[in-house]
Protein backbone atom coordinates (compact mmCIF):
# COMPACT_ATOMS: atom_id res chain seq x y z
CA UNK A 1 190.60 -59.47 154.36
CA UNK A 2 187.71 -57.12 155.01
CA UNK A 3 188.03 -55.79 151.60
CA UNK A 4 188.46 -58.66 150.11
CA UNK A 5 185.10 -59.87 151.53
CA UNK A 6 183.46 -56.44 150.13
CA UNK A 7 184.48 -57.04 146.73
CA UNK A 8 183.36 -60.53 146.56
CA UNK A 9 179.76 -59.43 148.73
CA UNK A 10 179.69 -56.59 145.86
CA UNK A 11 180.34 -58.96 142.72
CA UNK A 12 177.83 -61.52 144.19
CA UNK A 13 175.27 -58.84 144.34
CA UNK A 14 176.10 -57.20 140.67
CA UNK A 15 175.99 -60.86 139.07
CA UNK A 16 172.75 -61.64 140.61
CA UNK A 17 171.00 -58.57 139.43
CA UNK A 18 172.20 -58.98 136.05
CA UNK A 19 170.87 -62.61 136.35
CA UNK A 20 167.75 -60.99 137.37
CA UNK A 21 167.44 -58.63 134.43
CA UNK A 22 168.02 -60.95 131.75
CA UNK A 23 165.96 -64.09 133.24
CA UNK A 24 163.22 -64.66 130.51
CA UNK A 25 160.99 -66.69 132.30
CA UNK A 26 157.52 -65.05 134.06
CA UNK A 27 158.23 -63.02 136.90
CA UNK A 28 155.73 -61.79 139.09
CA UNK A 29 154.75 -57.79 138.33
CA UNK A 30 152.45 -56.62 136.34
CA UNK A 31 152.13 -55.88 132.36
CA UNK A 32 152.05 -51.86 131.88
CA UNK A 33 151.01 -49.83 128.95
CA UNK A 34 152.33 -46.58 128.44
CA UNK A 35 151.92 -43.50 125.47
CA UNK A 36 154.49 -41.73 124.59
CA UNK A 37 153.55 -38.62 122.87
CA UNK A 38 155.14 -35.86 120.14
CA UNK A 39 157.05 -38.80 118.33
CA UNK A 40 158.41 -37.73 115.08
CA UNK A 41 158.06 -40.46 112.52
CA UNK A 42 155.64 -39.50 109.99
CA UNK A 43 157.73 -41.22 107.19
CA UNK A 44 157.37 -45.26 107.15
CA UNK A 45 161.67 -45.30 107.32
CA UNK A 46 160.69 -43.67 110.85
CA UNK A 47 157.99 -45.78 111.53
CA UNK A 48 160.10 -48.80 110.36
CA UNK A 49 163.10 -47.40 112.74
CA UNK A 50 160.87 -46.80 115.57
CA UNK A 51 159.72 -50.53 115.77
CA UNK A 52 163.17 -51.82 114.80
CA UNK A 53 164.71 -49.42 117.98
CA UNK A 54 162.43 -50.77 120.57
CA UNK A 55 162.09 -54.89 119.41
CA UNK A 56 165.31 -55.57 121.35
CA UNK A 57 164.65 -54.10 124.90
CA UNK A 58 164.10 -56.57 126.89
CA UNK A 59 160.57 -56.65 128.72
CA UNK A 60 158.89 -54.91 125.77
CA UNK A 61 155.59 -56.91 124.44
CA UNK A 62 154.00 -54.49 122.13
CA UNK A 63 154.28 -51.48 120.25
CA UNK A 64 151.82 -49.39 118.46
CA UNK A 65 152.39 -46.35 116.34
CA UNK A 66 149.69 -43.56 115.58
CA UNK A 67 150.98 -41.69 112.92
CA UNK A 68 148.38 -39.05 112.79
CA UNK A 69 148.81 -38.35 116.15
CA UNK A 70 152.34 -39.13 117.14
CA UNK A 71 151.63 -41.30 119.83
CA UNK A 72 154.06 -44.66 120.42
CA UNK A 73 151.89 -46.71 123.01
CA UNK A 74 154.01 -49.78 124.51
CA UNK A 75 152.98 -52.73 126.39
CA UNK A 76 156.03 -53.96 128.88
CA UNK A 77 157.03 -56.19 131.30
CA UNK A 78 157.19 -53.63 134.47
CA UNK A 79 159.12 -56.47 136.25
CA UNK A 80 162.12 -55.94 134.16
CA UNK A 81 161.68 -52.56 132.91
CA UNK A 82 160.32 -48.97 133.28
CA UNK A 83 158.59 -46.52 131.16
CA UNK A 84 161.30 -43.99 131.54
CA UNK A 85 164.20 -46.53 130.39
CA UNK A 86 161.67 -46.96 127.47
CA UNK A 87 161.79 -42.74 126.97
CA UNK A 88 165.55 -42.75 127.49
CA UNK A 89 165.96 -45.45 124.58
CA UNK A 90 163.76 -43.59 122.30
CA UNK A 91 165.90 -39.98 122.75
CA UNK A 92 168.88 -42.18 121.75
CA UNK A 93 167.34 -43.55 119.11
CA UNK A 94 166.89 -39.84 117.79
CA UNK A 95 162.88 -39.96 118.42
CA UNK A 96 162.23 -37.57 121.68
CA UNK A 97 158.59 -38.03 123.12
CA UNK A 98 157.43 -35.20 124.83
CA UNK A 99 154.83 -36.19 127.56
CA UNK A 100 154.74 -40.26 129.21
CA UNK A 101 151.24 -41.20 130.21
CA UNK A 102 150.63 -44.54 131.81
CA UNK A 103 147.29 -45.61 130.64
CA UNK A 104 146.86 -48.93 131.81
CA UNK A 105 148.47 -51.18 134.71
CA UNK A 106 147.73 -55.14 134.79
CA UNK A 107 149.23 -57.29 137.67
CA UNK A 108 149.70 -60.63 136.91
CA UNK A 109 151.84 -63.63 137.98
């Protein structure tokens, strides 16, 4: 019975967080920009790629690449998402920043 209970307790809590994570109205937090330096994508394919790797996270409002200086600055939703999840999809999209600078930090809601 007392496991039974746990299991239920621990589904309620995984479905609600997964609710949380993919609601797509306006949540409280605040609207983060970060750079992400030493990306490789000098070629426009990369570029292209780049853009194309990071318009289907989820919390992601802008991206921005310097190709001279191989810096990817992104604007997110820091409510539903974190600069390092950001730097973990970019390594597997086969781009690997080397430095994560958060440069500016809006609250809003």
């Amino acid at each position: 019975m007392v496991r039974n209970i746990a299991v239920v307790f621990a589904l309620v809590v995984v479905v609600f967080g997964i609710s949380q994570l993919f609601n797509t109205r306006e949540v409280t937090g605040g609207q983060v920009t970060a750079a992400f330096s030493g990306i490789d994508a000098s070629c426009e394919t990369c570029s292209v790629n780049l853009h194309t790797a990071l318009s289907n996270i989820i919390g992601i409002k802008q991206t921005r690449f310097d190709r001279s200086k191989h810096v990817l600055t992104v604007t997110f939703n820091s409510s539903v998402m974190k600069a390092s999840w950001i730097a973990h999809s970019l390594e597997a999209a086969g781009f690997h920043p080397k430095d994560v600078e958060i440069i500016e930090q809006k609250q809003t809601g």
